[in-house]
PDB file of N, CA and C in Angstrom:
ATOM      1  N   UNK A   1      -9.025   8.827   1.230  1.00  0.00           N
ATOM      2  CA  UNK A   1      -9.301   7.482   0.765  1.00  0.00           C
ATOM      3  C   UNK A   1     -10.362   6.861   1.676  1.00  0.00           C
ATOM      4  N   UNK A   2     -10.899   6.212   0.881  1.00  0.00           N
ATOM      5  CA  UNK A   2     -12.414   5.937   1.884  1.00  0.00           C
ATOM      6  C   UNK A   2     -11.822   4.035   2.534  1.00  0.00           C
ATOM      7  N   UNK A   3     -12.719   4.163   3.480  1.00  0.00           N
ATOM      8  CA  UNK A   3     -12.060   3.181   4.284  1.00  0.00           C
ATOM      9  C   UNK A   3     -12.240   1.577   3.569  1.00  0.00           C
ATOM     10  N   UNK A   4     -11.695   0.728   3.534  1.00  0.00           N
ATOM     11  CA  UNK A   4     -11.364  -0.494   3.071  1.00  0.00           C
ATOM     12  C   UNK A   4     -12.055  -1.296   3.534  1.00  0.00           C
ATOM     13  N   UNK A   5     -13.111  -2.135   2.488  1.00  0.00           N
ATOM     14  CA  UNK A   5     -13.824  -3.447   3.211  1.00  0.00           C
ATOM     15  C   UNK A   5     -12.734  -4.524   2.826  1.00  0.00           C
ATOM     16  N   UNK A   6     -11.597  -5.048   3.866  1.00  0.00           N
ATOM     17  CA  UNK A   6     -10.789  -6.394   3.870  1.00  0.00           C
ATOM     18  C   UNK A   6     -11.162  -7.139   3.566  1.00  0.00           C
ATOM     19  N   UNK A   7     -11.014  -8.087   2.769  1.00  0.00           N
ATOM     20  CA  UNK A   7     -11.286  -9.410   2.515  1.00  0.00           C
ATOM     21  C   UNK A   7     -10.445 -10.659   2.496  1.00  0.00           C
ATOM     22  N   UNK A   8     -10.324 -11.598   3.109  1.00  0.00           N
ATOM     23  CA  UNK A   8     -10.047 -12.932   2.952  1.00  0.00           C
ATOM     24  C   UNK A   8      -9.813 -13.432   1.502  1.00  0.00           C
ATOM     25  N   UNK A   9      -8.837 -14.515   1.006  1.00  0.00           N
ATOM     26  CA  UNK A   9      -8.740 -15.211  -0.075  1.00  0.00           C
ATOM     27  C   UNK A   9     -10.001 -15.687  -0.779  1.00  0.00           C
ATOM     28  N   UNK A  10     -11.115 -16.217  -0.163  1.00  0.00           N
ATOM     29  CA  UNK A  10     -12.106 -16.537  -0.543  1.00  0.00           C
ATOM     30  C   UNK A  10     -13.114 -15.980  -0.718  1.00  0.00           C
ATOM     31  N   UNK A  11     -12.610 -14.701  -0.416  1.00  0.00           N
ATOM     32  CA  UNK A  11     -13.719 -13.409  -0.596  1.00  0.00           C
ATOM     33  C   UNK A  11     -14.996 -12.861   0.623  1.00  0.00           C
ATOM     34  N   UNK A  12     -14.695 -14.086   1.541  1.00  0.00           N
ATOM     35  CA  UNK A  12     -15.469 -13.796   2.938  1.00  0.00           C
ATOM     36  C   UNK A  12     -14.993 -12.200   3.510  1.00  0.00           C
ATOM     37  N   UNK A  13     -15.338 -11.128   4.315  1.00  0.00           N
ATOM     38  CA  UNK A  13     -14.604 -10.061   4.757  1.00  0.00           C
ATOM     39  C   UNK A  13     -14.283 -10.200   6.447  1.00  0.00           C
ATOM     40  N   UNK A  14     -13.144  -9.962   6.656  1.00  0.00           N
ATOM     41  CA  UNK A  14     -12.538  -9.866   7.489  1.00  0.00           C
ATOM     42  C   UNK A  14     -13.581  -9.135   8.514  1.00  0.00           C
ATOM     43  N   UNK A  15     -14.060  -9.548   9.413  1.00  0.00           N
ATOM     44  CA  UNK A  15     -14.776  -8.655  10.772  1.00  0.00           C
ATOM     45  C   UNK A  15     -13.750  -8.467  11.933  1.00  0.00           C
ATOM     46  N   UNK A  16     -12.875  -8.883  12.184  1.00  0.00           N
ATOM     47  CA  UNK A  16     -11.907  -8.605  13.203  1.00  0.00           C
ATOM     48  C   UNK A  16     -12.011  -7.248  13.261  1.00  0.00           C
ATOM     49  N   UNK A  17     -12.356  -6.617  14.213  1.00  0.00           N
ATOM     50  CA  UNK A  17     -12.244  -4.973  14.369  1.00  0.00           C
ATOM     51  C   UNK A  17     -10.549  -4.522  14.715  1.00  0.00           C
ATOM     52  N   UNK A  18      -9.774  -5.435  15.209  1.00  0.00           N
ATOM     53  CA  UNK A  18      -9.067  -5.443  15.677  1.00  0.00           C
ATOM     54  C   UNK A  18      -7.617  -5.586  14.400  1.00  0.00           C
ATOM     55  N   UNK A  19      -7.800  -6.663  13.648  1.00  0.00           N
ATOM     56  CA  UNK A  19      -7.282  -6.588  12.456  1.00  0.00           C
ATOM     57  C   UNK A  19      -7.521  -5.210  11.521  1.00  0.00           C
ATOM     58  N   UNK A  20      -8.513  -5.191  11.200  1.00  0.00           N
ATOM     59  CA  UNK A  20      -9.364  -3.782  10.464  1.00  0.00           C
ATOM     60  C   UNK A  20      -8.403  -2.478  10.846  1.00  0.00           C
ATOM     61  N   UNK A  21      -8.229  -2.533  11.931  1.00  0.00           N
ATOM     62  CA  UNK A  21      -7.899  -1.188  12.706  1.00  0.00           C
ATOM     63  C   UNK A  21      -6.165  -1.679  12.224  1.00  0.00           C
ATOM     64  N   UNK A  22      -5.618  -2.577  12.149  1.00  0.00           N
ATOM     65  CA  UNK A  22      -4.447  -2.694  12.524  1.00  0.00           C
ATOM     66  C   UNK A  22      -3.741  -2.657  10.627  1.00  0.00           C
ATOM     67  N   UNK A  23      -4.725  -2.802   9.673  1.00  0.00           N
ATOM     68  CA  UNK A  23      -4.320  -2.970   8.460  1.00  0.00           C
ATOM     69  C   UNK A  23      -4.573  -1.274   8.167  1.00  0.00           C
ATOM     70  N   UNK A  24      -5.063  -0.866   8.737  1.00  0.00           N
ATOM     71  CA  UNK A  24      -5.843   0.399   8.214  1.00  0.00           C
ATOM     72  C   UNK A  24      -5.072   1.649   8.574  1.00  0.00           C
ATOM     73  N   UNK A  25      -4.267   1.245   9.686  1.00  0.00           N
ATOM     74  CA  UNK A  25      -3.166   2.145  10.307  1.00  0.00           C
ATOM     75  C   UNK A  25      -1.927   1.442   9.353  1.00  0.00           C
ATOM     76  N   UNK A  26      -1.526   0.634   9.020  1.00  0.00           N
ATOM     77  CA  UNK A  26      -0.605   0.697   8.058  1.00  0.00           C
ATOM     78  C   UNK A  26      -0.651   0.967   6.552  1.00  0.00           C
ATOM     79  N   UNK A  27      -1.697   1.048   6.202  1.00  0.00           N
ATOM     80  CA  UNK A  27      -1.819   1.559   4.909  1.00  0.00           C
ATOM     81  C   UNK A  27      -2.133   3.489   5.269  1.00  0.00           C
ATOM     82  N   UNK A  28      -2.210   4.029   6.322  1.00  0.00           N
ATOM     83  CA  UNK A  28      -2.118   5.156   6.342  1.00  0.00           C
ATOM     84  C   UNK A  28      -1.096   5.763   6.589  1.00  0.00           C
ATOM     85  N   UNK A  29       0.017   4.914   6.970  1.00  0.00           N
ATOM     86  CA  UNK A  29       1.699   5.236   7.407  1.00  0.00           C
ATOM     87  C   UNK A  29       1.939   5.153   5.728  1.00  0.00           C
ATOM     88  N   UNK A  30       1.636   4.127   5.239  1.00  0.00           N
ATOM     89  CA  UNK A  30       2.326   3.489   3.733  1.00  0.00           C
ATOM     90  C   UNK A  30       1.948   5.241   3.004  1.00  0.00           C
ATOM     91  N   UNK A  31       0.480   4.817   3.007  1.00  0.00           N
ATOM     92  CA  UNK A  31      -0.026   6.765   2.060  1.00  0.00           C
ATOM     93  C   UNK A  31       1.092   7.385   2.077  1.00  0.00           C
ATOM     94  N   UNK A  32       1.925   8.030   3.674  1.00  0.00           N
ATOM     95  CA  UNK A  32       2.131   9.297   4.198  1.00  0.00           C
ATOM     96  C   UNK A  32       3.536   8.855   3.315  1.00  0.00           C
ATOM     97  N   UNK A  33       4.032   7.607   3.554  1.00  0.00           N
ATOM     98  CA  UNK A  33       5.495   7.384   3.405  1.00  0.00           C
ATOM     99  C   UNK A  33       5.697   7.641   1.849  1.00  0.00           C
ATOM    100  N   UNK A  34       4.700   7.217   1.111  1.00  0.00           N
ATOM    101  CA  UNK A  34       4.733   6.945  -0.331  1.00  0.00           C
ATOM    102  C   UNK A  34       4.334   8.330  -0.891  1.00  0.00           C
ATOM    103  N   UNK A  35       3.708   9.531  -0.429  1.00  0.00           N
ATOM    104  CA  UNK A  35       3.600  10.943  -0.658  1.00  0.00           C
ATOM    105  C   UNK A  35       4.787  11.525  -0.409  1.00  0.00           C
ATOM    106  N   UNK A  36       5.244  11.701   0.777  1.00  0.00           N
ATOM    107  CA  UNK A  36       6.596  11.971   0.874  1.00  0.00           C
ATOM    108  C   UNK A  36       7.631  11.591   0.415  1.00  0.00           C
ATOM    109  N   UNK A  37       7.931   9.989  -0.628  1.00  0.00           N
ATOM    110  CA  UNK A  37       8.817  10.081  -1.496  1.00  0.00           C
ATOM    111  C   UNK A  37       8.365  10.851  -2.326  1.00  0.00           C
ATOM    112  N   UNK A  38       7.163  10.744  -2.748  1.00  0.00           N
ATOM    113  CA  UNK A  38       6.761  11.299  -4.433  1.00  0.00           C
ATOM    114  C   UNK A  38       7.569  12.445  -4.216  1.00  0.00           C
ATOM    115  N   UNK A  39       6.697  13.646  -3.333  1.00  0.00           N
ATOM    116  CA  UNK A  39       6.892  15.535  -3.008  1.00  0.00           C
ATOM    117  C   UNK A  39       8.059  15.246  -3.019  1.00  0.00           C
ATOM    118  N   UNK A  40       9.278  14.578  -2.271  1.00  0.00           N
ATOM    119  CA  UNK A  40      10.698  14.461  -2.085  1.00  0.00           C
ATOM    120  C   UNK A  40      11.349  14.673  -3.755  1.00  0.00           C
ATOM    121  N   UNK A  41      10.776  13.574  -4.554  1.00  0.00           N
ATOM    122  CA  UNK A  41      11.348  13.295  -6.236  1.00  0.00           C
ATOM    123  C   UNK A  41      11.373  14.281  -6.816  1.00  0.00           C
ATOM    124  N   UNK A  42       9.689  15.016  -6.799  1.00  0.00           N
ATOM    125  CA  UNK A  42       9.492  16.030  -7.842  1.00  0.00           C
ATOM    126  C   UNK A  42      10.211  17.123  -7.271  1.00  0.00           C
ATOM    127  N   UNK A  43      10.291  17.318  -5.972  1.00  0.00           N
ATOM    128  CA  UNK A  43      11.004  18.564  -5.594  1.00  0.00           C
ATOM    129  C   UNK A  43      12.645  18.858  -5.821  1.00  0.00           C
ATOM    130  N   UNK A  44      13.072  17.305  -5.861  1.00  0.00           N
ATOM    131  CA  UNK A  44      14.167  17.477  -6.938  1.00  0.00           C
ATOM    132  C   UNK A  44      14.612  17.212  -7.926  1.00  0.00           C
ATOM    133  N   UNK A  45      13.424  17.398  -9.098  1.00  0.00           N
ATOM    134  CA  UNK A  45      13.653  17.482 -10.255  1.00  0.00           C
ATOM    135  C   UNK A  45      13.127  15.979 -10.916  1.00  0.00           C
ATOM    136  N   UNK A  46      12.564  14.871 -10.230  1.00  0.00           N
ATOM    137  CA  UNK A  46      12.750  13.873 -10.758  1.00  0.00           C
ATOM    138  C   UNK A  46      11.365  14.162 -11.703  1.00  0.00           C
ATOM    139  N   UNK A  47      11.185  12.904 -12.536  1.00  0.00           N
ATOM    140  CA  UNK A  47       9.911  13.010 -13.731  1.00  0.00           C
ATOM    141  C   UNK A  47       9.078  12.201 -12.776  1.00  0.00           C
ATOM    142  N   UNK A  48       7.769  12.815 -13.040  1.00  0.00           N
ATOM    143  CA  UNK A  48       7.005  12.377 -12.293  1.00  0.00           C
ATOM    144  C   UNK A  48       6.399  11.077 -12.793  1.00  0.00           C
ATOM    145  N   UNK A  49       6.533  10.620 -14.331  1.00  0.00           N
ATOM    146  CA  UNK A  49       5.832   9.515 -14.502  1.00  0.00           C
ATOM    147  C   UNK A  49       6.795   8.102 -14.041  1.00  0.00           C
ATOM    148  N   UNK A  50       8.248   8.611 -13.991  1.00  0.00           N
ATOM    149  CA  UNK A  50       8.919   7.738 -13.939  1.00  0.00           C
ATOM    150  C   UNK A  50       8.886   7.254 -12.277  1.00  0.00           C
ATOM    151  N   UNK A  51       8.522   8.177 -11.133  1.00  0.00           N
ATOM    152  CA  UNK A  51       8.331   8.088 -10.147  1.00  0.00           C
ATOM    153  C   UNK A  51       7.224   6.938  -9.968  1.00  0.00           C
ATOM    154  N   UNK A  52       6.250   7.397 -10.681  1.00  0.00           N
ATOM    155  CA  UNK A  52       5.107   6.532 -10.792  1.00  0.00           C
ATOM    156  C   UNK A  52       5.277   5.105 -11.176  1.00  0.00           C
ATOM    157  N   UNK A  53       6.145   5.091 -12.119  1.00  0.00           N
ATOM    158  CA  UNK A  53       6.303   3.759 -12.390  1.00  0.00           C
ATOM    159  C   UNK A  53       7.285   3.231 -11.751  1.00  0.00           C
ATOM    160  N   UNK A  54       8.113   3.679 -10.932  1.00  0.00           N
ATOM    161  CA  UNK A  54       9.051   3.150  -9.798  1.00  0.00           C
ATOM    162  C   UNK A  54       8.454   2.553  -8.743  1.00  0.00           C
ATOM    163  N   UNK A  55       7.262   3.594  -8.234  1.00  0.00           N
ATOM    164  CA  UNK A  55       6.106   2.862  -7.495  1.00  0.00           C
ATOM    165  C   UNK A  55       5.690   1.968  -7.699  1.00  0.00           C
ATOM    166  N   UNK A  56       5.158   1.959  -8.734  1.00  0.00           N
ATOM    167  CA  UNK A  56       4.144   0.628  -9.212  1.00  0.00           C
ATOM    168  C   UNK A  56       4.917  -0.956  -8.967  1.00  0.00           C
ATOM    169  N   UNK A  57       6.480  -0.626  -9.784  1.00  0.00           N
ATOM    170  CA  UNK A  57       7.381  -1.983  -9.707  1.00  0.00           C
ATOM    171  C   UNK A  57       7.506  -2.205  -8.114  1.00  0.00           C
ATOM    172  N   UNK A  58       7.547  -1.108  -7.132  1.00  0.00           N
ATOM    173  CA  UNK A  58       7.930  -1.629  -6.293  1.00  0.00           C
ATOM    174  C   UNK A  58       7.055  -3.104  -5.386  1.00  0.00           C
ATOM    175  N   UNK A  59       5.642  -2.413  -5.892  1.00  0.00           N
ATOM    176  CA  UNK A  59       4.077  -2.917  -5.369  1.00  0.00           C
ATOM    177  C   UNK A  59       4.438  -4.371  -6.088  1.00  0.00           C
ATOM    178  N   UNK A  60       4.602  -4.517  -7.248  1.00  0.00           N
ATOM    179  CA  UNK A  60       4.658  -5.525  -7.923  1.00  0.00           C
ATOM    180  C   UNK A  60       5.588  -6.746  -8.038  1.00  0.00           C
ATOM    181  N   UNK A  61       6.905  -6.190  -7.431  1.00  0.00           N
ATOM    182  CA  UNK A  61       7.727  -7.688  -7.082  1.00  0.00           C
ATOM    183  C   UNK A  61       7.302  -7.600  -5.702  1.00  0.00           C
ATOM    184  N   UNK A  62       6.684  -6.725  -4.900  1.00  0.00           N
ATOM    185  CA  UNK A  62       6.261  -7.660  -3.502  1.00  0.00           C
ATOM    186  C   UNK A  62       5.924  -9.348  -3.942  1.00  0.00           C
ATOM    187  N   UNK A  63       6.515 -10.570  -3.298  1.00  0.00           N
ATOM    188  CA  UNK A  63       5.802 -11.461  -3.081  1.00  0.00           C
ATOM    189  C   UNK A  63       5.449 -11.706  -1.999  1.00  0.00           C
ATOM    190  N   UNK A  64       4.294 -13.121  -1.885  1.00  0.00           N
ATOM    191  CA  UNK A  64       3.362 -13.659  -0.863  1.00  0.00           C
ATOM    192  C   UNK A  64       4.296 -14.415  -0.139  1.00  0.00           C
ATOM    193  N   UNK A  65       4.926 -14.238   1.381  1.00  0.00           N
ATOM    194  CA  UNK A  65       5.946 -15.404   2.224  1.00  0.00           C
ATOM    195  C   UNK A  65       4.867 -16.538   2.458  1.00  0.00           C
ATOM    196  N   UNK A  66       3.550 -16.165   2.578  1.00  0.00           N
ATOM    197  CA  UNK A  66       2.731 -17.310   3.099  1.00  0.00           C
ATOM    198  C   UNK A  66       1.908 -17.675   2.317  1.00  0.00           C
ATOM    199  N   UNK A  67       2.486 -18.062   1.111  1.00  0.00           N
ATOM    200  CA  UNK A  67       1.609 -18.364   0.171  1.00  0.00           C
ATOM    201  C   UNK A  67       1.202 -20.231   0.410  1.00  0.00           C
ATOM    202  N   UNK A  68       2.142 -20.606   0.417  1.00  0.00           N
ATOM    203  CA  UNK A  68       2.183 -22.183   0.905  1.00  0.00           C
ATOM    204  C   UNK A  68       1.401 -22.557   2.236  1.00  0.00           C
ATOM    205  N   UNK A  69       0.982 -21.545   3.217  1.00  0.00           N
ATOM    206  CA  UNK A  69       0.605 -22.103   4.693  1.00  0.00           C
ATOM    207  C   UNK A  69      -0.894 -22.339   4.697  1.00  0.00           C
TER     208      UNK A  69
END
């Protein structure tokens, strides 16, 4: 996955090298974690589209805690 230009709400991009580095290492834990359920499912038997769409819901009731600040 090619690396992520961050962006701000307003569409400005994040230059913090420091942030950058720190979002970028958790979305590469998230990858590893979220491959290893998948390989885990299919290896026992689960359907793979339904996996997929288990994923997806999960992404999707995430809400924003700081949406108000």
């Amino acid at each position: 996955m090619p690396r992520i230009q961050w962006r701000q709400a307003d569409g400005q991009l994040i230059a913090c090298k420091e942030k950058i580095k720190m979002l970028q290492e958790n979305l590469d834990e998230f990858n590893v974690m979220m491959r290893d359920l998948f390989d885990d499912a299919l290896i026992m038997g689960c359907d793979e589209q339904q996996i997929r769409d288990i994923l997806h819901q999960a992404i999707d009731q995430l809400s924003n805690p700081y949406q108000n600040q």
